[in-house]
N, C-alpha and C. Protein backbone atom coordinates (compact mmCIF):
# COMPACT_ATOMS: atom_id res chain seq x y z
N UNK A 1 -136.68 261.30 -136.35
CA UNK A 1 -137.32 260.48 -137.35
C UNK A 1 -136.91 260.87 -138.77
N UNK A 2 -136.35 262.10 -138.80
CA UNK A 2 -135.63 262.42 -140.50
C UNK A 2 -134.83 261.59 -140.91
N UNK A 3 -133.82 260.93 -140.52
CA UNK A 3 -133.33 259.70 -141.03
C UNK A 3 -133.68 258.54 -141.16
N UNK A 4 -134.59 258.06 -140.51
CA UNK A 4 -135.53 256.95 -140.44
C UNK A 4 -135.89 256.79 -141.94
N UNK A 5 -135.46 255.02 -142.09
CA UNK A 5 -135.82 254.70 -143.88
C UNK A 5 -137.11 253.81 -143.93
N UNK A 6 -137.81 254.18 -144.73
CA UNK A 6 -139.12 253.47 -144.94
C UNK A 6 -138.73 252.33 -145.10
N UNK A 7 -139.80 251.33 -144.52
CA UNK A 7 -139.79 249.83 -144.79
C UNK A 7 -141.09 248.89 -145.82
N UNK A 8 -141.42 248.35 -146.39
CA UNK A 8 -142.11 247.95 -146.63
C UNK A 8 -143.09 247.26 -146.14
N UNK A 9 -144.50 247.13 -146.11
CA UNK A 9 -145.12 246.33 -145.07
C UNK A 9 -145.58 245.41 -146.06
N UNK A 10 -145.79 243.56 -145.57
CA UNK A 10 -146.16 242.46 -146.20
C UNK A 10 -148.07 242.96 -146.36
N UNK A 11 -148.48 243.75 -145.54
CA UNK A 11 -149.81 244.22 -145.78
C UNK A 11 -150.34 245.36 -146.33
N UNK A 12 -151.03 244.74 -147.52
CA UNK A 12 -151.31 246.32 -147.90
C UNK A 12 -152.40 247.21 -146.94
N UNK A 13 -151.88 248.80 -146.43
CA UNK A 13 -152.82 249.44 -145.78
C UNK A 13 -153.70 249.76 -146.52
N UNK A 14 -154.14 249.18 -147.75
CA UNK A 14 -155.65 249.72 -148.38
C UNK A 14 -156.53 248.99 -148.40
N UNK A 15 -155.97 248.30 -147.94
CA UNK A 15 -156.93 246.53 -147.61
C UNK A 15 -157.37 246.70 -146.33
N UNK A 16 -158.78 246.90 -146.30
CA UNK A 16 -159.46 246.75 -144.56
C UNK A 16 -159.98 245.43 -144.68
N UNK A 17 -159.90 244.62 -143.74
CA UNK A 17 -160.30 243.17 -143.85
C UNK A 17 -161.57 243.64 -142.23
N UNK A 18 -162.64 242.80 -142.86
CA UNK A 18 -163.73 242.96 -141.88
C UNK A 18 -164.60 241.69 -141.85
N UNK A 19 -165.47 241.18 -141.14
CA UNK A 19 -166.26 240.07 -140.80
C UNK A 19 -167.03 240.16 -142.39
N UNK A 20 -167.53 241.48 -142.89
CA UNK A 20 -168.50 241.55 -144.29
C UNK A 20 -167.54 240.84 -145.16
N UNK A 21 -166.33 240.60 -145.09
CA UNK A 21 -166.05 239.99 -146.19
C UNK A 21 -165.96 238.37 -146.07
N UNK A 22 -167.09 238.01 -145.18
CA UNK A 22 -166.70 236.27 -144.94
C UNK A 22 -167.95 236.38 -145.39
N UNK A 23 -168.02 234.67 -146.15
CA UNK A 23 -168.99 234.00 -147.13
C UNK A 23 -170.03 233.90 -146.28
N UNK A 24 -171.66 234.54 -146.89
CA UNK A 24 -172.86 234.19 -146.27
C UNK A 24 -173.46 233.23 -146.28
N UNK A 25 -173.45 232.90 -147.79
CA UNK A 25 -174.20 231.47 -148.08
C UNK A 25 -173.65 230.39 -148.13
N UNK A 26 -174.24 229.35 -148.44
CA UNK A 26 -174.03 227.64 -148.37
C UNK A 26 -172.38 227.60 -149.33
N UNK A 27 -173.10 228.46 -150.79
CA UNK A 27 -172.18 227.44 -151.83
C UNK A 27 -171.02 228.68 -151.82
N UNK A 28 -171.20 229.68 -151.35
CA UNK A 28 -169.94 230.49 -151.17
C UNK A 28 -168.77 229.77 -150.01
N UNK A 29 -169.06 228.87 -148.63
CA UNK A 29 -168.84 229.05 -148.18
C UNK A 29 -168.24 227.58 -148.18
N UNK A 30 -168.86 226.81 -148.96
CA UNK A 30 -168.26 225.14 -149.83
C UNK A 30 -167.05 225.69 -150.83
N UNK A 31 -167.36 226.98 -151.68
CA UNK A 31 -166.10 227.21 -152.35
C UNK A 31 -164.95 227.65 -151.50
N UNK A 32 -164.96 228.13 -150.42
CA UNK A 32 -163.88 228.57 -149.58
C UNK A 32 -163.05 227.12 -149.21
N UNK A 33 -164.20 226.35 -149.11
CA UNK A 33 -163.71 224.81 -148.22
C UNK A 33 -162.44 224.08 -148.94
N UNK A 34 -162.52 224.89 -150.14
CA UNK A 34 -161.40 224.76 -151.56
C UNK A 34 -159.74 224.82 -151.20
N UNK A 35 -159.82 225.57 -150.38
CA UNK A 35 -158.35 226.23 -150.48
C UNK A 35 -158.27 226.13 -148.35
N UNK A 36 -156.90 225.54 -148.60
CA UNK A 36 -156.58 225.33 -146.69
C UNK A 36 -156.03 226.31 -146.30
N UNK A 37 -157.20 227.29 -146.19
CA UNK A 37 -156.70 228.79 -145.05
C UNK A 37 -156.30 228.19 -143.41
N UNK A 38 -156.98 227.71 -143.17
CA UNK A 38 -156.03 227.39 -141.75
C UNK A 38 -155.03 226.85 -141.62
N UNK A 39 -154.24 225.66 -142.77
CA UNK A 39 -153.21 225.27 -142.88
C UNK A 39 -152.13 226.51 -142.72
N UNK A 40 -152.83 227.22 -144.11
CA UNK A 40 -151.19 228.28 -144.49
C UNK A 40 -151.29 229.21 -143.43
N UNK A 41 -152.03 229.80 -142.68
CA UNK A 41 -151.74 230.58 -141.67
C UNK A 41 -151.20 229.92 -140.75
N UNK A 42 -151.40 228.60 -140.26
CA UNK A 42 -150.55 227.91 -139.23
C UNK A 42 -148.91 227.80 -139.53
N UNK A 43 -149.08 227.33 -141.08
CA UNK A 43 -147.62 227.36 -141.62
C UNK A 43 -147.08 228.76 -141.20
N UNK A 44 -147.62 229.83 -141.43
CA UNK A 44 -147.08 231.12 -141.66
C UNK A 44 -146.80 231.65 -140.22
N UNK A 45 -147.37 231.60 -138.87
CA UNK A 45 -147.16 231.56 -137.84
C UNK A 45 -146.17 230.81 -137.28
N UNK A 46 -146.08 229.68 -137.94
CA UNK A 46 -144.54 228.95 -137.55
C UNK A 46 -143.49 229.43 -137.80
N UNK A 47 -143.61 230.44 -139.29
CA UNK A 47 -142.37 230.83 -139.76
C UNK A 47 -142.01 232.15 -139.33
N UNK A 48 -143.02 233.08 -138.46
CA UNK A 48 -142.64 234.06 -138.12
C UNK A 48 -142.02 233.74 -136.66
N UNK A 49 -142.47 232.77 -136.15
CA UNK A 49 -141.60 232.36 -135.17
C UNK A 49 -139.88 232.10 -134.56
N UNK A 50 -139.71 231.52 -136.18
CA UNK A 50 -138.41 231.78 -135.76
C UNK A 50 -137.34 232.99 -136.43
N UNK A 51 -138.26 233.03 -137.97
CA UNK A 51 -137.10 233.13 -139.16
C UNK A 51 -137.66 234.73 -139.28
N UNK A 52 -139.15 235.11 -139.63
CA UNK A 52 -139.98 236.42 -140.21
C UNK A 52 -140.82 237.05 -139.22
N UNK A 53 -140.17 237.62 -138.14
CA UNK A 53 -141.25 238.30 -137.52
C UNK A 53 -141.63 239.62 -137.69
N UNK A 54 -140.88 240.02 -139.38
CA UNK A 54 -141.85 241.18 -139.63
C UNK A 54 -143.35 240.34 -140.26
N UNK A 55 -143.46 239.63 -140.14
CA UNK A 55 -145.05 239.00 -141.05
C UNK A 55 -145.45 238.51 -139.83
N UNK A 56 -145.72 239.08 -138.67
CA UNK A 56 -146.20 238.68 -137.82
C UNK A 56 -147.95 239.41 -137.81
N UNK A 57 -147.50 240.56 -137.58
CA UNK A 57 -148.72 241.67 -137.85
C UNK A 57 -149.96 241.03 -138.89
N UNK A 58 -149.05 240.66 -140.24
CA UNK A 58 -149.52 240.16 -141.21
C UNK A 58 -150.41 238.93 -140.79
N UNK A 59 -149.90 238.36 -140.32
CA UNK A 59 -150.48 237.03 -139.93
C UNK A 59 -151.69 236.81 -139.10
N UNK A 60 -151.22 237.78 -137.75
CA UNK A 60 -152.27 237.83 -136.73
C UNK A 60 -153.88 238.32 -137.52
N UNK A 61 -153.37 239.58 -138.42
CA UNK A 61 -154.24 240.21 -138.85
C UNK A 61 -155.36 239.19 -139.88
N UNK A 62 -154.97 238.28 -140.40
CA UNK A 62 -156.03 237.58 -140.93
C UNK A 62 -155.88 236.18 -140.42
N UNK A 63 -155.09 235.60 -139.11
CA UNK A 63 -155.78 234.60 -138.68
C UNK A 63 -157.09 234.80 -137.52
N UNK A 64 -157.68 236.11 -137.74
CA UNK A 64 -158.85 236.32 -136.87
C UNK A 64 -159.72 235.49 -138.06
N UNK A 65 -159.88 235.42 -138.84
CA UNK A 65 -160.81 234.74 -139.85
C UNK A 65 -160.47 233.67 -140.02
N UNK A 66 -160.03 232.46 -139.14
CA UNK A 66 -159.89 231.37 -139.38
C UNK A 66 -160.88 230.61 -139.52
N UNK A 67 -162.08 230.68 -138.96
CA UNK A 67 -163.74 230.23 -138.45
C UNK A 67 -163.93 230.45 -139.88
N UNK A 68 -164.36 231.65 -140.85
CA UNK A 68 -164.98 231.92 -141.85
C UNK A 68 -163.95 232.71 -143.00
N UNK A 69 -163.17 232.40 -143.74
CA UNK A 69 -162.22 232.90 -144.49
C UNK A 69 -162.78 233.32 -145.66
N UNK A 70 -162.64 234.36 -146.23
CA UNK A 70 -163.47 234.59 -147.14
C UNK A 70 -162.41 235.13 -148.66
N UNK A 71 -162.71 235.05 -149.79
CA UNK A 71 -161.54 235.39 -150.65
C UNK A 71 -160.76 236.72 -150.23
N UNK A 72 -160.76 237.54 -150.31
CA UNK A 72 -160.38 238.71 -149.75
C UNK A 72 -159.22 238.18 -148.83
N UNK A 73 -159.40 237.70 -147.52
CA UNK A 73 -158.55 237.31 -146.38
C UNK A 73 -157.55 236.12 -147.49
């Protein structure tokens, strides 16, 4: 592993993404309704498909929050 060159990851490891960070209330959860998180993760799963499957990890890792997306994710 001494020659082994670091790579960059599309995720930052200081970022823990958890269920606490999805919207509790009504109008938190109308402002999410704002922005098409399930679109771009679908997009983004397509593209690791053929072209980026280092953003795969990336991907999986916050399309568990597709149900409740919260800013953070």
């Amino acid at each position: 592993m001494e020659k082994c060159k670091p790579a960059s990851t599309p995720l930052d490891p200081s970022i823990q993404l958890s269920r606490d960070q999805c919207p509790t209330t009504p109008e938190e959860t109308a402002e999410m309704k704002k922005f098409p998180y399930r679109e771009l993760i679908g997009g983004l799963i397509w593209l690791t498909t053929g072209s980026r499957p280092d953003l795969s990890f990336t991907v999986r890792s916050l399309s568990q929050f597709l149900d409740n997306p919260g800013m953070t994710h």
